[in-house]
PDB file of N, CA and C in Angstrom:
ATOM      1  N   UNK A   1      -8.261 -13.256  -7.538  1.00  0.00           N
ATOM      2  CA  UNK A   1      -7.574 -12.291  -8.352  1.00  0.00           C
ATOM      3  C   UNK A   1      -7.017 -11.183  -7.464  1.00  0.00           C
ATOM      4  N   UNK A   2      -5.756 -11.030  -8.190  1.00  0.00           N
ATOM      5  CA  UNK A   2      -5.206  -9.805  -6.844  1.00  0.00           C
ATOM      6  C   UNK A   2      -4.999  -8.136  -7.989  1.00  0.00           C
ATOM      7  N   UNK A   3      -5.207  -7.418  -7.263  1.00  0.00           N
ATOM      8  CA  UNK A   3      -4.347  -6.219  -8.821  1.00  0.00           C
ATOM      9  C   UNK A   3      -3.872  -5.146  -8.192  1.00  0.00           C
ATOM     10  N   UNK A   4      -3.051  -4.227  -8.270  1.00  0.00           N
ATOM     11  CA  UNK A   4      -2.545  -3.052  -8.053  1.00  0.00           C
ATOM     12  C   UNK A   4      -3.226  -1.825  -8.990  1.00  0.00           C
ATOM     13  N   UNK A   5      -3.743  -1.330  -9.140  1.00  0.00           N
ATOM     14  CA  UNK A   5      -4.183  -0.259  -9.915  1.00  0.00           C
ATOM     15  C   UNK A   5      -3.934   0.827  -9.611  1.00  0.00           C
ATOM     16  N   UNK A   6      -2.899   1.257 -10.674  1.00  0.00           N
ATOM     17  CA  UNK A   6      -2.390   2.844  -9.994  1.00  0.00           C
ATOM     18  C   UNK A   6      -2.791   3.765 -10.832  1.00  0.00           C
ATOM     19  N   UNK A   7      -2.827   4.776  -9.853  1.00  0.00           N
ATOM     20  CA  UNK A   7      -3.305   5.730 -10.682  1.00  0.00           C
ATOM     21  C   UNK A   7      -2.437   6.791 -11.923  1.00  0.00           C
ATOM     22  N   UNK A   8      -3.587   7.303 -12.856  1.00  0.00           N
ATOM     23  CA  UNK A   8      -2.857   8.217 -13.832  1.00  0.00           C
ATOM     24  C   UNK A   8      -1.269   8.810 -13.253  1.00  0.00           C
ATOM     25  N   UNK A   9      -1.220   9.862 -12.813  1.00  0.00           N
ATOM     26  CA  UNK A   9      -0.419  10.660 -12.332  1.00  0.00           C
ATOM     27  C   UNK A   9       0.692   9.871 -11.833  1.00  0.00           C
ATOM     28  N   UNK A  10       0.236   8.875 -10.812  1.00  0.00           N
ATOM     29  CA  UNK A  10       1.825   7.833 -10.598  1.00  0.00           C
ATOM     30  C   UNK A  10       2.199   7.176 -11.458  1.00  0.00           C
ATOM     31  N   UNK A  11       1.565   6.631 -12.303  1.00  0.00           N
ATOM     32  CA  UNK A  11       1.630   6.095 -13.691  1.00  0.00           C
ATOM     33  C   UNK A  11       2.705   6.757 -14.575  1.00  0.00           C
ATOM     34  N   UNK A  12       2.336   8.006 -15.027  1.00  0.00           N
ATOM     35  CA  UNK A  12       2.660   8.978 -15.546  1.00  0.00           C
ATOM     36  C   UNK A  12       4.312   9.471 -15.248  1.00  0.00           C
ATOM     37  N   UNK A  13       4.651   9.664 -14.173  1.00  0.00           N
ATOM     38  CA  UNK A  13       5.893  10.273 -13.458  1.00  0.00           C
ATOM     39  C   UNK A  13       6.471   8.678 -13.480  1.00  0.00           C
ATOM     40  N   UNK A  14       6.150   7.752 -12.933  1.00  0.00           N
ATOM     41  CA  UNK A  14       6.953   6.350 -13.048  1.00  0.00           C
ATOM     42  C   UNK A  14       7.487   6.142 -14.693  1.00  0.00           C
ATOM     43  N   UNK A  15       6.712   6.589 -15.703  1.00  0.00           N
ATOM     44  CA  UNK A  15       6.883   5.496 -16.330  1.00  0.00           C
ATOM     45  C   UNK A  15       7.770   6.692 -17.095  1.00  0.00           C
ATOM     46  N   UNK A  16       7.681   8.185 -16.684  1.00  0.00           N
ATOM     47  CA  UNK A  16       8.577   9.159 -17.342  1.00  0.00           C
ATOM     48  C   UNK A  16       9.655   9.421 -17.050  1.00  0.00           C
ATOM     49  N   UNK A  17      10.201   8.442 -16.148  1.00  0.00           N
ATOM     50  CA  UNK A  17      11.713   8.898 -15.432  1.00  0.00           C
ATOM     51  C   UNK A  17      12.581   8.247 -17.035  1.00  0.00           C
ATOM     52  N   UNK A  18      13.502   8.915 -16.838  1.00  0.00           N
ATOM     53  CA  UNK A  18      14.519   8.525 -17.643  1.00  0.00           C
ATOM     54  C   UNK A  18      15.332   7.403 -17.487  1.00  0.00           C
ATOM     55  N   UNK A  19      15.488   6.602 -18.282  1.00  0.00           N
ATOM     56  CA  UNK A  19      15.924   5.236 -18.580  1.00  0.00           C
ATOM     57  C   UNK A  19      14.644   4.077 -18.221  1.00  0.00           C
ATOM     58  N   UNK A  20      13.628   4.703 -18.028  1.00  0.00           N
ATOM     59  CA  UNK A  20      12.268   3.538 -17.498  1.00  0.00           C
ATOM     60  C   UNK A  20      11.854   2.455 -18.548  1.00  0.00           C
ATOM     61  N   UNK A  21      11.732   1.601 -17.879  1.00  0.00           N
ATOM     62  CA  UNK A  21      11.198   0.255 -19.117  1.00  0.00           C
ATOM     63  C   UNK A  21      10.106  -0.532 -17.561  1.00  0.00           C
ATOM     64  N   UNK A  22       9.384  -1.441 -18.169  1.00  0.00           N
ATOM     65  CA  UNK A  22       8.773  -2.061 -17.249  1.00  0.00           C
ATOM     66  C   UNK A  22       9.064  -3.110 -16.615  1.00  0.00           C
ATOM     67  N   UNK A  23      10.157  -3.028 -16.886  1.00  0.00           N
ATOM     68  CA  UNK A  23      10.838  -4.049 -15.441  1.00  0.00           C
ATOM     69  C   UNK A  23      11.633  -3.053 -14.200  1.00  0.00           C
ATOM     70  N   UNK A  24      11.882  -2.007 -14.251  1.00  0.00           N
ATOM     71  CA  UNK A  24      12.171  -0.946 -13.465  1.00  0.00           C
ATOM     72  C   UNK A  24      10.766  -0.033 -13.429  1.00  0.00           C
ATOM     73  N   UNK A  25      10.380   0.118 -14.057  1.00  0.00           N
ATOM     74  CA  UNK A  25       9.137   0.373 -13.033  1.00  0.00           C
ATOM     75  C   UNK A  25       8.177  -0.415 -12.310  1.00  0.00           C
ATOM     76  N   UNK A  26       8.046  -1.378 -12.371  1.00  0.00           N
ATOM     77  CA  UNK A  26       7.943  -2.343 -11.611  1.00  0.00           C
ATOM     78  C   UNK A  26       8.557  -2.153 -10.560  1.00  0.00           C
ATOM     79  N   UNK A  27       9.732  -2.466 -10.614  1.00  0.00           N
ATOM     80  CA  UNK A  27      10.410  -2.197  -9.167  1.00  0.00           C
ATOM     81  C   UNK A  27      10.206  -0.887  -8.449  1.00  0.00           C
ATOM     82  N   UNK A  28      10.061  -0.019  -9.207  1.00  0.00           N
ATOM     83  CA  UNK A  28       9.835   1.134  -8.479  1.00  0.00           C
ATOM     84  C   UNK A  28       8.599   1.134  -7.511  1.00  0.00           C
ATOM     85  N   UNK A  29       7.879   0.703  -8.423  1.00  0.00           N
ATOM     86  CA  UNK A  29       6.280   0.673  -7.387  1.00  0.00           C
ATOM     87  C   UNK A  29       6.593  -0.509  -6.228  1.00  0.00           C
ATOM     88  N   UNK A  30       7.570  -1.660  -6.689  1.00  0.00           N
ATOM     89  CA  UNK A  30       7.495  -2.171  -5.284  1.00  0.00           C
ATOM     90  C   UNK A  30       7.973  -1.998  -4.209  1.00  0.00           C
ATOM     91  N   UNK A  31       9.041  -1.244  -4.617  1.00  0.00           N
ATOM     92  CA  UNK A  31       9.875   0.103  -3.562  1.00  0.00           C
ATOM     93  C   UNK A  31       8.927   0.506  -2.922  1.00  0.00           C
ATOM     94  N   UNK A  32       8.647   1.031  -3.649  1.00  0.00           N
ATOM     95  CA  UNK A  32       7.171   2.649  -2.793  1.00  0.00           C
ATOM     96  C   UNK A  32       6.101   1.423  -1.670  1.00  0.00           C
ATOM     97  N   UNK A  33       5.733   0.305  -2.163  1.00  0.00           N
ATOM     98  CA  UNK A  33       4.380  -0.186  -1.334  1.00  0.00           C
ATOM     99  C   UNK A  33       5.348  -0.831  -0.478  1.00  0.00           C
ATOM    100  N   UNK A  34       6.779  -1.202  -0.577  1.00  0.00           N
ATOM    101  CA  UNK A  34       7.193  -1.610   0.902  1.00  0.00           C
ATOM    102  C   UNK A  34       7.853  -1.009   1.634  1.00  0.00           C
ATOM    103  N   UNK A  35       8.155   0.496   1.081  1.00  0.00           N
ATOM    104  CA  UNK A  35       8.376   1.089   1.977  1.00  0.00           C
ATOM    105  C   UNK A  35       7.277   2.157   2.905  1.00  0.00           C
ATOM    106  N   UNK A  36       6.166   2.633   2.125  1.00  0.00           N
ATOM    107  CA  UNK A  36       5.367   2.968   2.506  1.00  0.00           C
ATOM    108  C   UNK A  36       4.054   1.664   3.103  1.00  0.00           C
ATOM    109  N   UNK A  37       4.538   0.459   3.143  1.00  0.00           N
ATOM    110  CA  UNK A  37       3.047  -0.321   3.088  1.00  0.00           C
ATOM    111  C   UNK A  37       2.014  -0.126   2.622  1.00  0.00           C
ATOM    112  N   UNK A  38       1.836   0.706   0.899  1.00  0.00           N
ATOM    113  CA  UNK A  38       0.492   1.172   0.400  1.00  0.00           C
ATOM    114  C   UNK A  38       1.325   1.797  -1.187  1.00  0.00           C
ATOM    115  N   UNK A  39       0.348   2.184  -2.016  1.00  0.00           N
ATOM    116  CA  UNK A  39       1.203   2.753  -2.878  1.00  0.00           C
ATOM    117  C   UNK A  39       0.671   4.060  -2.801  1.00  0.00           C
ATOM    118  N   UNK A  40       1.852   4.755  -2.226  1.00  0.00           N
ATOM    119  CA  UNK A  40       1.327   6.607  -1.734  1.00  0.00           C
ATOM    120  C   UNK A  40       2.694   6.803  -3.071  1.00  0.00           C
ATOM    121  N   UNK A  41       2.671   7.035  -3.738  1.00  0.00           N
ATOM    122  CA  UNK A  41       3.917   8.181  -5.168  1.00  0.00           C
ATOM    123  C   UNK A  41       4.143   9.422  -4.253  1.00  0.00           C
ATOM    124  N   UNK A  42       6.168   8.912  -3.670  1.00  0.00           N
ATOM    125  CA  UNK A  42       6.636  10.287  -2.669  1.00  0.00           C
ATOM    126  C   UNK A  42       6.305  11.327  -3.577  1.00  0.00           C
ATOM    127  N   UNK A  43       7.006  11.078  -4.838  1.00  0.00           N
ATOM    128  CA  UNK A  43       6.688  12.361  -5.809  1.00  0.00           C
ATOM    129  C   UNK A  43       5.176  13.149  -6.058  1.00  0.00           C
ATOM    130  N   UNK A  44       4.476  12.156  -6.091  1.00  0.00           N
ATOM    131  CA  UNK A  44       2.833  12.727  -6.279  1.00  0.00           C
ATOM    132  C   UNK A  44       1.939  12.959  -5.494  1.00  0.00           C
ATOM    133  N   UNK A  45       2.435  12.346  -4.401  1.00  0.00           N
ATOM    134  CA  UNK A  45       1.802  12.224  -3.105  1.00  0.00           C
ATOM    135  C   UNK A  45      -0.055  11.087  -3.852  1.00  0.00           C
ATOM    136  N   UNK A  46       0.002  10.667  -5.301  1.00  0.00           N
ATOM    137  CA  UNK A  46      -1.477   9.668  -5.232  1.00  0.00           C
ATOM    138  C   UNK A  46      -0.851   8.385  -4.870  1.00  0.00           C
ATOM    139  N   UNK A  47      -1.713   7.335  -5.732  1.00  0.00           N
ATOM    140  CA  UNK A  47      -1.757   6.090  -5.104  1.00  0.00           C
ATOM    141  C   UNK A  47      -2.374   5.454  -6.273  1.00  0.00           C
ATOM    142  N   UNK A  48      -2.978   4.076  -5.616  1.00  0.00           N
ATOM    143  CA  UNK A  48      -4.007   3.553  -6.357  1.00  0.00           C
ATOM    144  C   UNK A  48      -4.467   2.719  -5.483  1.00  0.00           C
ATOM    145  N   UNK A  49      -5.709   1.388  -6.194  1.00  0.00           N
ATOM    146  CA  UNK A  49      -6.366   1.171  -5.523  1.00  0.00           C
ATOM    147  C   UNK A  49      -5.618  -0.659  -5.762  1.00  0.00           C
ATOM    148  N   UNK A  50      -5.876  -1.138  -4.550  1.00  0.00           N
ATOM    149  CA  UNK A  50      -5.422  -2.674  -4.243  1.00  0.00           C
ATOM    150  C   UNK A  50      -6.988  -3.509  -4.252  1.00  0.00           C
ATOM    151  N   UNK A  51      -6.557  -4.657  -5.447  1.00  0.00           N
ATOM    152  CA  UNK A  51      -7.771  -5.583  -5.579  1.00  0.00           C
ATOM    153  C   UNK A  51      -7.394  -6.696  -5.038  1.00  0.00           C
ATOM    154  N   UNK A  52      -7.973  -7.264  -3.524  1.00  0.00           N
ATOM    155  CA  UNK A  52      -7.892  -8.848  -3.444  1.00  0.00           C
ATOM    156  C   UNK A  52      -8.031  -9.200  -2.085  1.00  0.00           C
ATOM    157  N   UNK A  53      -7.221 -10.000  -1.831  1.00  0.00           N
ATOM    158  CA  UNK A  53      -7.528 -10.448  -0.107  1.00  0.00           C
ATOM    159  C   UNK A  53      -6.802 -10.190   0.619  1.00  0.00           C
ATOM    160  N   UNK A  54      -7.203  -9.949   1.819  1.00  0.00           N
ATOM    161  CA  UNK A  54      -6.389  -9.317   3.164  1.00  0.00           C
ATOM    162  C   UNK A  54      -5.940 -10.597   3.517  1.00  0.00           C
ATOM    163  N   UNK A  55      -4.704 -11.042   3.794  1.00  0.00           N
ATOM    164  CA  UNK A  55      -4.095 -12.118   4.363  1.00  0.00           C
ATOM    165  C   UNK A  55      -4.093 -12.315   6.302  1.00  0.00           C
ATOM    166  N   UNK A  56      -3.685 -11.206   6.481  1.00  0.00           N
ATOM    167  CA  UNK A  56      -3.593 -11.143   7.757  1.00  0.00           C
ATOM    168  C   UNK A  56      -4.019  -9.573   8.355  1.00  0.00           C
ATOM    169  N   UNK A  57      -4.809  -9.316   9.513  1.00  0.00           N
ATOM    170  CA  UNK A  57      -4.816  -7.984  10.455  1.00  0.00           C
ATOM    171  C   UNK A  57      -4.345  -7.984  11.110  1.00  0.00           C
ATOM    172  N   UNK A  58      -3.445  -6.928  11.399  1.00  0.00           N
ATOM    173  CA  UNK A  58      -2.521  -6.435  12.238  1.00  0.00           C
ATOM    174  C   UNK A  58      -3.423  -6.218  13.596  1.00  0.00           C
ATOM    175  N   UNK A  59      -2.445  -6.477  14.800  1.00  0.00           N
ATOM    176  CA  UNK A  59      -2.862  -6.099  16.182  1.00  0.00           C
ATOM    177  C   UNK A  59      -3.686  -5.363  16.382  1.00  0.00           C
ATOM    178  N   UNK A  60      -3.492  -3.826  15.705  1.00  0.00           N
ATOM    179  CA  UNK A  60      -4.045  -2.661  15.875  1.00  0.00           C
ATOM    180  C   UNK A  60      -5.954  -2.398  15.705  1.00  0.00           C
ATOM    181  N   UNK A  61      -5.478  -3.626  14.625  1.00  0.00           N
ATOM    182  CA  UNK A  61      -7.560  -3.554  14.298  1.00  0.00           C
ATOM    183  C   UNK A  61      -8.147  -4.824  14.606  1.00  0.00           C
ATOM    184  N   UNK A  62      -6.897  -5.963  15.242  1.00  0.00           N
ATOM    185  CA  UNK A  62      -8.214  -7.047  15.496  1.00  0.00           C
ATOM    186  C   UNK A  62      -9.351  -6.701  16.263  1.00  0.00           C
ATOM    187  N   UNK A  63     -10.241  -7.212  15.945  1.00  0.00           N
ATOM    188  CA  UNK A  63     -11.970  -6.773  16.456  1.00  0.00           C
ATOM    189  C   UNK A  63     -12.493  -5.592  15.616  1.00  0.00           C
ATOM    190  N   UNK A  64     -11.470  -4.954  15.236  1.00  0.00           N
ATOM    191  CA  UNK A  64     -12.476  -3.602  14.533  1.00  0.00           C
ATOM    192  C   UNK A  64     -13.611  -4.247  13.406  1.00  0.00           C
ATOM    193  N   UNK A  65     -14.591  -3.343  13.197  1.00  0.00           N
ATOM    194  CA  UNK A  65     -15.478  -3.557  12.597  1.00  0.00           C
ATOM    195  C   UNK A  65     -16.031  -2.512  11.507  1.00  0.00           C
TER     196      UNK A  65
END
């Protein structure tokens, strides 16, 4: 199972923009996690939390522990 869980506040401002339906907000959040690689809301500066599996580690942390 994979999930995106965002929080209130990004929730909130996404889904209050004008002309929003959930197929554009949708896109919006997938804007934000590929351009940020995470879901940080430029506007809110929150986020939320990602449920599932890490596919691959980047260079930076192979071996970390």
């Amino acid at each position: 199972m994979s999930a995106l869980n965002i929080d209130s506040a990004s929730f909130t401002q996404i889904e209050g923009r004008p002309g929003a339906t959930s197929r554009r907000s949708e896109s919006k959040i997938l804007a934000i996690v590929g351009a940020r690689g995470k879901m940080q809301n430029p506007v809110t500066g929150s986020g939320g939390m990602f449920i599932g599996t890490v596919a691959k580690v980047g260079v930076a942390l192979a071996g970390a522990t």
